[in-house]
Protein backbone atom coordinates (compact mmCIF):
# COMPACT_ATOMS: atom_id res chain seq x y z
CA UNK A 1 -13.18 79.06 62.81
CA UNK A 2 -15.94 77.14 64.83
CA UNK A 3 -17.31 78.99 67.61
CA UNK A 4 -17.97 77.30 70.88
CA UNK A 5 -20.13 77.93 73.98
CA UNK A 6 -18.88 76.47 77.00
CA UNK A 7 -21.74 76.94 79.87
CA UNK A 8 -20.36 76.36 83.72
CA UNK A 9 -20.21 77.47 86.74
CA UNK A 10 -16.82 75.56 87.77
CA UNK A 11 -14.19 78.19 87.25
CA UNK A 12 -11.73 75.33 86.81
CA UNK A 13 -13.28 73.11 84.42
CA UNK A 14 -14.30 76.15 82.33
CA UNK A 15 -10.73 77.91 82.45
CA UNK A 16 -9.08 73.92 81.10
CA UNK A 17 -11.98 73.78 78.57
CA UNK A 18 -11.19 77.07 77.37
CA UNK A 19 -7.61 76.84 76.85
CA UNK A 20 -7.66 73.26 75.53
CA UNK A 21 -10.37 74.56 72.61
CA UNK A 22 -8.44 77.94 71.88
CA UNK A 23 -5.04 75.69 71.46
CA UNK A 24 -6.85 73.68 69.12
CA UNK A 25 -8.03 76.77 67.09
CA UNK A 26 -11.63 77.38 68.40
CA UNK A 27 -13.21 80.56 69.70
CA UNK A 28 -14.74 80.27 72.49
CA UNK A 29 -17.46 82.18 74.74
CA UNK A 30 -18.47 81.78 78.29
CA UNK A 31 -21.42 81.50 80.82
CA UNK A 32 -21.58 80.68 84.04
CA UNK A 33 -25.48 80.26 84.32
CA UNK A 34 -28.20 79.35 82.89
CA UNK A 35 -29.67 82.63 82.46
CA UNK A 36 -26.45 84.04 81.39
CA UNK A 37 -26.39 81.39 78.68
CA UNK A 38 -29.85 82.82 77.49
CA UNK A 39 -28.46 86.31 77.18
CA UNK A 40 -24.84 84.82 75.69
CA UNK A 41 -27.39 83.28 72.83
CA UNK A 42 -29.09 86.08 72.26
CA UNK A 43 -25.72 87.81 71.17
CA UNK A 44 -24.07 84.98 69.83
CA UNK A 45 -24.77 82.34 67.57
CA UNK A 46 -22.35 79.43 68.78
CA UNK A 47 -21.84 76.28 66.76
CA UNK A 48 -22.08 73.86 69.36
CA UNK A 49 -22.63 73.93 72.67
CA UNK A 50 -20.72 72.68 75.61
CA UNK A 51 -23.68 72.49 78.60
CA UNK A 52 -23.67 71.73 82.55
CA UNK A 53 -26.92 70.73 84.39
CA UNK A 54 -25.98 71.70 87.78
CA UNK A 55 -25.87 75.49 88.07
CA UNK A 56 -27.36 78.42 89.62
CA UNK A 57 -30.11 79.92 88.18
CA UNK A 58 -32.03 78.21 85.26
CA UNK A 59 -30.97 74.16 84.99
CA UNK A 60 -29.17 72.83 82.67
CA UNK A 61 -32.02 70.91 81.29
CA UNK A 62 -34.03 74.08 80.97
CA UNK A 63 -31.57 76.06 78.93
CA UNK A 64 -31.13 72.60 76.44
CA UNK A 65 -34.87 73.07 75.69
CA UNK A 66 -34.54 76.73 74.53
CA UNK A 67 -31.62 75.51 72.01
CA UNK A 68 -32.53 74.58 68.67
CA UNK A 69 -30.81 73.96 65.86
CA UNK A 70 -27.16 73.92 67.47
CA UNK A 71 -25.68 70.68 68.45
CA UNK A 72 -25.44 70.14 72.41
CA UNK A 73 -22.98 67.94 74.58
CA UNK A 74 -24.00 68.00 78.01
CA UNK A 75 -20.95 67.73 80.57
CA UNK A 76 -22.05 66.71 83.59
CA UNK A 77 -21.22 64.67 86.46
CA UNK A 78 -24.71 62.82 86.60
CA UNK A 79 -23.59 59.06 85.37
CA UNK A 80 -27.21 57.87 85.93
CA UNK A 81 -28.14 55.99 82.28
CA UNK A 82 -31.60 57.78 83.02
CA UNK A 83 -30.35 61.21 83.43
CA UNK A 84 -28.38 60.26 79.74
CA UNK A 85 -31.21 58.95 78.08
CA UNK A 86 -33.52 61.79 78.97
CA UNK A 87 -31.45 64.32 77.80
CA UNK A 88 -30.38 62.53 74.48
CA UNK A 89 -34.12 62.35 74.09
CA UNK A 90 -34.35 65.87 75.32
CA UNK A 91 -31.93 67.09 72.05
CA UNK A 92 -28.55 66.85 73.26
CA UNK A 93 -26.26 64.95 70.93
CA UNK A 94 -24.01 63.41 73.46
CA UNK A 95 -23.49 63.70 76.73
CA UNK A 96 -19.97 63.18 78.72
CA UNK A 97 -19.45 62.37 82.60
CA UNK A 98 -17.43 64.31 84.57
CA UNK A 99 -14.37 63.60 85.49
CA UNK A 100 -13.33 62.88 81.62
CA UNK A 101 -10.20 62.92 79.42
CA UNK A 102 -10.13 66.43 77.44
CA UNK A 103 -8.98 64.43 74.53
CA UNK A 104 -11.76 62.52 74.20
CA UNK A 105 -14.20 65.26 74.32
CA UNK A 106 -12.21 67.31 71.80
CA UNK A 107 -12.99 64.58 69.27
CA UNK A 108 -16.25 64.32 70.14
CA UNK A 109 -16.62 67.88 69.49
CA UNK A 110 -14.67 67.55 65.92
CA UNK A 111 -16.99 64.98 64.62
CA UNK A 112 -19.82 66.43 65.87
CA UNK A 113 -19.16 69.83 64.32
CA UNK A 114 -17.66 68.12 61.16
CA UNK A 115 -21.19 66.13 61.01
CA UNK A 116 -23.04 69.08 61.01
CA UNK A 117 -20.95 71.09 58.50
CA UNK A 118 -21.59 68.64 56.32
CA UNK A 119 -25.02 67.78 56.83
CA UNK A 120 -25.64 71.73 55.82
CA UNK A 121 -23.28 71.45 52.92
CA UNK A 122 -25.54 68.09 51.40
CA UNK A 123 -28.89 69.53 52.26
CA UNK A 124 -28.23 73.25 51.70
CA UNK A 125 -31.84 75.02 51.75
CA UNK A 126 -33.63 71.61 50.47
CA UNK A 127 -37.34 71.88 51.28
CA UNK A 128 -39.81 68.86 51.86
CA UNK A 129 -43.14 68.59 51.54
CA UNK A 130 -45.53 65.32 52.62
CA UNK A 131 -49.35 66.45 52.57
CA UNK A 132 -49.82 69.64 54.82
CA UNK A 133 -46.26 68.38 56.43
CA UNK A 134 -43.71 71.21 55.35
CA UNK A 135 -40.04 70.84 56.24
CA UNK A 136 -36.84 73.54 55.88
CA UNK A 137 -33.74 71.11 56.43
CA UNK A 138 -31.38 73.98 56.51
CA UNK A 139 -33.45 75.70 59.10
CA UNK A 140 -34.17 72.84 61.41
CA UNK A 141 -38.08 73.54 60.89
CA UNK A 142 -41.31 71.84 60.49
CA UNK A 143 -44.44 73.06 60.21
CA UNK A 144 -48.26 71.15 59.97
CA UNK A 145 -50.05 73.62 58.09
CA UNK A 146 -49.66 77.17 59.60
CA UNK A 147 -48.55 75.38 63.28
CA UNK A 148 -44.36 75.23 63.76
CA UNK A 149 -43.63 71.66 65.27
CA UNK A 150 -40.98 71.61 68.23
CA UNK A 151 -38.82 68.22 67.93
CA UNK A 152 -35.67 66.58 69.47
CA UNK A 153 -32.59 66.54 67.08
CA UNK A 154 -33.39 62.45 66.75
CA UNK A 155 -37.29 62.89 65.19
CA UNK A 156 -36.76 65.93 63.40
CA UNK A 157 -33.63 63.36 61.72
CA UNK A 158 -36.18 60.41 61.71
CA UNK A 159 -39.12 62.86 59.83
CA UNK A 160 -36.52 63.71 57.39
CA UNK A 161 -35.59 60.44 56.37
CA UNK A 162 -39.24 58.90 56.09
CA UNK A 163 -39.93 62.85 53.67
CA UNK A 164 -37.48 62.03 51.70
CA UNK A 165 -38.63 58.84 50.55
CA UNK A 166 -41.96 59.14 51.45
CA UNK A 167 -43.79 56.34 49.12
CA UNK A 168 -41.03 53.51 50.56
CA UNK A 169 -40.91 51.34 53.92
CA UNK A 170 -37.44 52.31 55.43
CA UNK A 171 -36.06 49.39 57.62
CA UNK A 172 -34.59 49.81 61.11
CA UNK A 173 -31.39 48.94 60.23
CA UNK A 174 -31.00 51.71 57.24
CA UNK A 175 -33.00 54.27 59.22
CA UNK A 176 -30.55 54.10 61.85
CA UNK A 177 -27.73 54.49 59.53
CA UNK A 178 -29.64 56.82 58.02
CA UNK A 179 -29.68 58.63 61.58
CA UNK A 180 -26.12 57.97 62.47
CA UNK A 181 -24.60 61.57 61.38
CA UNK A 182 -27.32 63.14 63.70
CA UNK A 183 -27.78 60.74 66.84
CA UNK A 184 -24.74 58.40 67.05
CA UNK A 185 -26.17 57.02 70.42
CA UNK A 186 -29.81 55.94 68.87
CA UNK A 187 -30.13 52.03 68.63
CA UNK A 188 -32.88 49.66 67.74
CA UNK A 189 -34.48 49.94 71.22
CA UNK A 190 -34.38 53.72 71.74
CA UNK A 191 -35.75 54.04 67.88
CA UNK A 192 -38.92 52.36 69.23
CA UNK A 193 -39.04 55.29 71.52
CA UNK A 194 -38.42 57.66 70.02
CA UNK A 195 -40.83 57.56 66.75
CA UNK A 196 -43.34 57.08 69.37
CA UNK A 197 -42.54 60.68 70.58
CA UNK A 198 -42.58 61.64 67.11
CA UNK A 199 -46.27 59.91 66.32
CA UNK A 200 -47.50 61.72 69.21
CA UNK A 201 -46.41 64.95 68.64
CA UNK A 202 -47.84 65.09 65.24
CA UNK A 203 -51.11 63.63 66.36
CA UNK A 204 -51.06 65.91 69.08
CA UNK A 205 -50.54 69.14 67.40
CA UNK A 206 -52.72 67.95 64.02
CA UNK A 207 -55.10 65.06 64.91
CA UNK A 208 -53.72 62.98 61.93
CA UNK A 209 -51.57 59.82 61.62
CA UNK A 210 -48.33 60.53 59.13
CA UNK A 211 -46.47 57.91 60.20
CA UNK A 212 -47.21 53.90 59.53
CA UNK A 213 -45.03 50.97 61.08
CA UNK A 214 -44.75 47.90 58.87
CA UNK A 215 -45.16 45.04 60.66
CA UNK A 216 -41.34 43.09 61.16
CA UNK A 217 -40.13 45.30 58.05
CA UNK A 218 -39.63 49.63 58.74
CA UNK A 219 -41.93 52.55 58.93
CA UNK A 220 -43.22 54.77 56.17
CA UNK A 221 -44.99 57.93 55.66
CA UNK A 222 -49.00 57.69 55.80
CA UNK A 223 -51.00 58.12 52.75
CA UNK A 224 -54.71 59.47 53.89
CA UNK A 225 -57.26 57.29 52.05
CA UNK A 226 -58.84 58.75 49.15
CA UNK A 227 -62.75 58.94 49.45
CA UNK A 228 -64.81 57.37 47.26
């Protein structure tokens, strides 16, 4: 039985939420805050994460960065596309507007728990490894060296891909369908964007280039040059 967080500070919308998941056989637990969401996760362990911005205390968006390896939908009644893309870039897997239909978000919380139920059944405690690049897919976790890399959802899904098949150029179009269990909303454009973030957080954090775009074709992984 999946375990669900539901974090608001609307009595009301928290109360519906709460008896439309327990009818559909969910547990779930509550917060009405962002710092009482910190303390609810130190306690719990949910498997996905129903999240507010707007509330007392820590924001919404502050509380999504502490969250790893959980999948988020932020609720929210912020309909800016900005506000949506900065938060799916943030880590969130989906984000729905208040006022919405129940049903709908019930099935985007099935298919979101059912894709990552079976994205740890496939990948179980598979371990990658590309130069000083070390990756626990079970774990959510990537390390450079000795240094523990912090990355959305979307690039730690993009890294994976290009480890797995690290001596072959991986198109757009099969990366993204690649990526389409993880981050249903990335498209061409936003795939631009967000390897970018991913490029320059590994440069960042080890001064090195890992990942090479191929002119009109994909992206693969980086091969240093061997000295002569």
């Amino acid at each position: 039985m999946s375990l669900i967080a539901v974090i608001d500070d609307d009595e009301y919308i928290g109360d519906m939420l709460k008896r439309a998941l327990v009818s559909e056989g969910y547990q779930v637990v509550r917060a009405y805050s962002g710092t009482e969401a910190l303390l609810l996760f130190e306690k719990n362990r949910p498997d996905l994460v129903l999240l507010d911005l707007m509330m007392p205390g820590l924001a919404g968006e502050e509380v999504l960065k502490r969250i790893e390896g959980i999948p988020v939908i932020v609720v929210s009644a912020r309909a800016d596309v900005e506000d949506k893309v900065e938060l799916l870039l943030g880590g969130a897997v989906d984000y729905v507007t208040k006022p919405f239909d129940i049903r709908e978000l019930l099935a985007r919380i099935a298919v979101h728990l059912r894709r990552a139920k079976k994205q740890d059944g496939a990948e179980g405690g598979q371990a990658l490894v590309f130069r000083d690049l070390k990756m626990d897919t079970a774990a959510y976790r990537v390390w450079a060296g000795e240094e523990e890399l912090h990355l959305t959802p979307t690039e730690f899904a993009i890294l994976r891909q290009l480890m797995m098949h690290p001596s072959q150029v991986i198109t757009k179009a099969r990366l993204l369908d690649a990526i389409s269990m993880d981050t249903p909303d990335c498209t061409e454009g936003s795939l631009k964007i967000h390897i970018s973030h991913l490029r320059r957080k590994l440069k960042r954090d080890t001064d090195r280039d890992y990942i090479e775009a191929v002119w009109g074709i994909g992206f693969k992984m980086h091969k240093e040059q061997e000295e002569c």
